[in-house]
C-alpha atoms as a PDB file:
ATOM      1  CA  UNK A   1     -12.626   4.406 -36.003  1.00  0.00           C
ATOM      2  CA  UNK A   2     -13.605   2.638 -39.051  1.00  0.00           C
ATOM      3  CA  UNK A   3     -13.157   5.694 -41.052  1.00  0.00           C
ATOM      4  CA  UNK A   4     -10.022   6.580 -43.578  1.00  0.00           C
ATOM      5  CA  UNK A   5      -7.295   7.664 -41.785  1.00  0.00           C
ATOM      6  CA  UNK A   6      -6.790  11.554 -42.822  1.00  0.00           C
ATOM      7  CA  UNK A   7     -10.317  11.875 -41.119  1.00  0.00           C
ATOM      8  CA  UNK A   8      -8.511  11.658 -38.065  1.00  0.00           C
ATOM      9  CA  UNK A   9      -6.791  15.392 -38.398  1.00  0.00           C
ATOM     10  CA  UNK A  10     -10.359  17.038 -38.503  1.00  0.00           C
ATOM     11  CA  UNK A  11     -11.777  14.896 -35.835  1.00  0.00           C
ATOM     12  CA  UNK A  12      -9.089  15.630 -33.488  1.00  0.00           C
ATOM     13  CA  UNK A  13      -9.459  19.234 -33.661  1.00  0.00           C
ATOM     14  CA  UNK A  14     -13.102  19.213 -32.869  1.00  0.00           C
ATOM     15  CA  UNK A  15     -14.325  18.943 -29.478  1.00  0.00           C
ATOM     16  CA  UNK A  16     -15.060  14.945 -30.346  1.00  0.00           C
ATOM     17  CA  UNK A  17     -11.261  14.092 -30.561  1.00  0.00           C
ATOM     18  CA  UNK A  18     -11.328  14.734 -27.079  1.00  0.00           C
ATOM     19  CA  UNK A  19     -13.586  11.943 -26.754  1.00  0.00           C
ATOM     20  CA  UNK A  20     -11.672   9.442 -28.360  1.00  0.00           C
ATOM     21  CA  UNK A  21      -9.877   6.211 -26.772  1.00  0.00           C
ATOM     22  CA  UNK A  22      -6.546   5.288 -27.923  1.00  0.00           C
ATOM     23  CA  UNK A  23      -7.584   1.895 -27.688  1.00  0.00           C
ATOM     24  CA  UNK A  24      -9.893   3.199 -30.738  1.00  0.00           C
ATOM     25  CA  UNK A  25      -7.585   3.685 -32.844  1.00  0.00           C
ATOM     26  CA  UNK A  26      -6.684   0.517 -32.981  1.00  0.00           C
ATOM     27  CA  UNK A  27      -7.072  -2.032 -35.715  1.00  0.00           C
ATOM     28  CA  UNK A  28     -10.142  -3.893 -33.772  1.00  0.00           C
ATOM     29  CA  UNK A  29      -8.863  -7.227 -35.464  1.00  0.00           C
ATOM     30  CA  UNK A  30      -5.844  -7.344 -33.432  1.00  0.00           C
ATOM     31  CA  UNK A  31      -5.647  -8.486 -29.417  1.00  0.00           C
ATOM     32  CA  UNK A  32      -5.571  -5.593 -27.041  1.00  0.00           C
ATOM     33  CA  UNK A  33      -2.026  -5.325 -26.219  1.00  0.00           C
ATOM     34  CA  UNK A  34      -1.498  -7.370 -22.977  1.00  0.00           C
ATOM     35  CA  UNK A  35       2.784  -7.020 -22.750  1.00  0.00           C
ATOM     36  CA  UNK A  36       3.413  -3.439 -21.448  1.00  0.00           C
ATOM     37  CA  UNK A  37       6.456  -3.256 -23.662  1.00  0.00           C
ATOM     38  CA  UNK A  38       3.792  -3.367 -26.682  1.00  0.00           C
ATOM     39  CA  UNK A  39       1.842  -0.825 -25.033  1.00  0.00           C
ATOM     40  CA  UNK A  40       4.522   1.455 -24.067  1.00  0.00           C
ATOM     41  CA  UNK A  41       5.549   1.459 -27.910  1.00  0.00           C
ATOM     42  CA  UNK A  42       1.901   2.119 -29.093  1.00  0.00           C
ATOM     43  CA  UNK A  43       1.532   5.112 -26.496  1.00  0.00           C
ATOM     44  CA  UNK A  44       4.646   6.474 -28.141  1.00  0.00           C
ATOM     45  CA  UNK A  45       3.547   6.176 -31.472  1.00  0.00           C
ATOM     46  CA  UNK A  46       0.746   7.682 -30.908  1.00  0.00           C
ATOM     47  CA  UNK A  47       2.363  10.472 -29.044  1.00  0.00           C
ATOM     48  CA  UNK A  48       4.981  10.961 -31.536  1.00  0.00           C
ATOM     49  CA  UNK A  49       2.403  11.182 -34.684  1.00  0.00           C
ATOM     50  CA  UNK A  50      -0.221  13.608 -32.433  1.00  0.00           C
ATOM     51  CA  UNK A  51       2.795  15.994 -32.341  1.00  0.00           C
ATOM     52  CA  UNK A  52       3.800  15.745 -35.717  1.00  0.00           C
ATOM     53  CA  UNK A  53       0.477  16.384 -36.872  1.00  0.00           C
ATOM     54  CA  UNK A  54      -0.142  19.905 -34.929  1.00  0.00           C
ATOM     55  CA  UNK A  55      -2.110  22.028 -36.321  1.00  0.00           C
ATOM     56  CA  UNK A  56       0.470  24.898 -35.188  1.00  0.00           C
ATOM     57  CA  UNK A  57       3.422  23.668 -37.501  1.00  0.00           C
ATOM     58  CA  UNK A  58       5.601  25.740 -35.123  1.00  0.00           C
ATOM     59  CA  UNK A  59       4.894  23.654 -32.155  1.00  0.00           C
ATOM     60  CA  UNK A  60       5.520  20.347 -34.082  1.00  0.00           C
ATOM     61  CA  UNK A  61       9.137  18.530 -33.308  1.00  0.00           C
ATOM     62  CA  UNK A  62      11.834  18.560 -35.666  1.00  0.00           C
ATOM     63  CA  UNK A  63      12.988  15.134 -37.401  1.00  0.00           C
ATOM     64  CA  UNK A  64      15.618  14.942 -34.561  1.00  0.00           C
ATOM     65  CA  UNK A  65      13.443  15.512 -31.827  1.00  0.00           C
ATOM     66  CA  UNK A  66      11.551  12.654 -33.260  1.00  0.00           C
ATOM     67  CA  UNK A  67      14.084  10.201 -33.596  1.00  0.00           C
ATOM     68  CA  UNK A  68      15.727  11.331 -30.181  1.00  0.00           C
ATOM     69  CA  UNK A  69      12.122  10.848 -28.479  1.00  0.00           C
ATOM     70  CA  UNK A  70      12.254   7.289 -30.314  1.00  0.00           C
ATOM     71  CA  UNK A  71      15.590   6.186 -29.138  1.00  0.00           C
ATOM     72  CA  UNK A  72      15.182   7.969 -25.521  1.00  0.00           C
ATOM     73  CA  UNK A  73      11.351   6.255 -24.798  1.00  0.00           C
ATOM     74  CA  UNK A  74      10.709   8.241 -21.879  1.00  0.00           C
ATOM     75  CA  UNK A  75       7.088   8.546 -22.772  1.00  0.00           C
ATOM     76  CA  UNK A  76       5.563   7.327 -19.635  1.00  0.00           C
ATOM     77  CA  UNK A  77       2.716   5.094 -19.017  1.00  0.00           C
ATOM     78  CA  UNK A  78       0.380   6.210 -16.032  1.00  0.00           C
ATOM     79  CA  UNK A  79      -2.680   4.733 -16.642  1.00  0.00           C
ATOM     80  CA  UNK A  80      -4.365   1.099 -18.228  1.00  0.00           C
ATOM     81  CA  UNK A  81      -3.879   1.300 -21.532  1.00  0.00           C
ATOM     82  CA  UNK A  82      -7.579   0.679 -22.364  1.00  0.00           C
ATOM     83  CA  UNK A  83      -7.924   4.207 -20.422  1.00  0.00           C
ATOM     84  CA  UNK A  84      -5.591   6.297 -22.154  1.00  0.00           C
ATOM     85  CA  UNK A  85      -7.320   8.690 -24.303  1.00  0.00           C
ATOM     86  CA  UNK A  86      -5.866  10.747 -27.782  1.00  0.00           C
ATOM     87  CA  UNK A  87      -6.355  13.622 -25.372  1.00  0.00           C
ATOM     88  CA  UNK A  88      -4.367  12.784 -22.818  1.00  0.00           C
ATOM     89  CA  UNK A  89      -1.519  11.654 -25.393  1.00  0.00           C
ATOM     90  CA  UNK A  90      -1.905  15.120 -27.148  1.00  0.00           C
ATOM     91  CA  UNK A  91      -2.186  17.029 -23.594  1.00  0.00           C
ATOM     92  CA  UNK A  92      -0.498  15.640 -20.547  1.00  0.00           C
ATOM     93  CA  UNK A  93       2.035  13.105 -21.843  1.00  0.00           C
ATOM     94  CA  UNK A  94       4.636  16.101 -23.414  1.00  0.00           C
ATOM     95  CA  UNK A  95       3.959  18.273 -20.713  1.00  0.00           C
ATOM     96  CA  UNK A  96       5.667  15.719 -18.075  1.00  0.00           C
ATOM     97  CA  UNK A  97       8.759  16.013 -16.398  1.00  0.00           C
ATOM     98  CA  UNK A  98      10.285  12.660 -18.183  1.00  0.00           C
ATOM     99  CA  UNK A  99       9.398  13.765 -21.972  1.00  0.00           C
ATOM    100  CA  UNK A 100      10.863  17.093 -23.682  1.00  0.00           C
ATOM    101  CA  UNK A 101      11.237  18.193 -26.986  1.00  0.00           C
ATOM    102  CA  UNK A 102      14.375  19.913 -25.794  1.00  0.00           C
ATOM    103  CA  UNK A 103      17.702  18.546 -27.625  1.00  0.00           C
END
């Protein structure tokens, strides 16, 4: 991105965050990540912060849904990494069978 970070918020909620690569979002100085381990954790960060950052602050998870999510990882992986997009992460990934909000 390039840009400061809080731009991200705006950008997601035009039509051009759907455009956008996780890969990114990524600090371009740093080695795509090649361990899937490394990936897996990225995806879920990623995840994690989308939700947090809702617009609707109704449909964002609780503090315990967060760190449940975190010590759970059941975010899966179903694609390359260099081909999952923000809105994938924002659309698909929490609507899966293997990743709830639910306590």
């Amino acid at each position: 991105m390039g840009k400061h970070p809080a731009e991200i918020i705006s950008v997601l909620s035009t039509s051009k965050g759907e455009e956008i690569m996780l890969l990114d979002m990524l600090d371009q100085r740093l080695p795509i990540p090649r361990k899937s381990s490394v990936a897996k954790n990225i995806v879920q960060a990623m995840s994690l912060a989308l939700a947090c950052s809702s617009a609707d602050p109704k449909s964002r998870p609780t503090m315990k849904q967060v760190s449940g999510a975190i010590l759970a990882q059941k975010i899966p992986i179903v694609e390359p990494f260099h081909a999952v997009s923000l809105a994938q992460l924002r659309h698909n990934l929490f609507r899966t069978s293997t990743f709830s909000w639910s306590s």
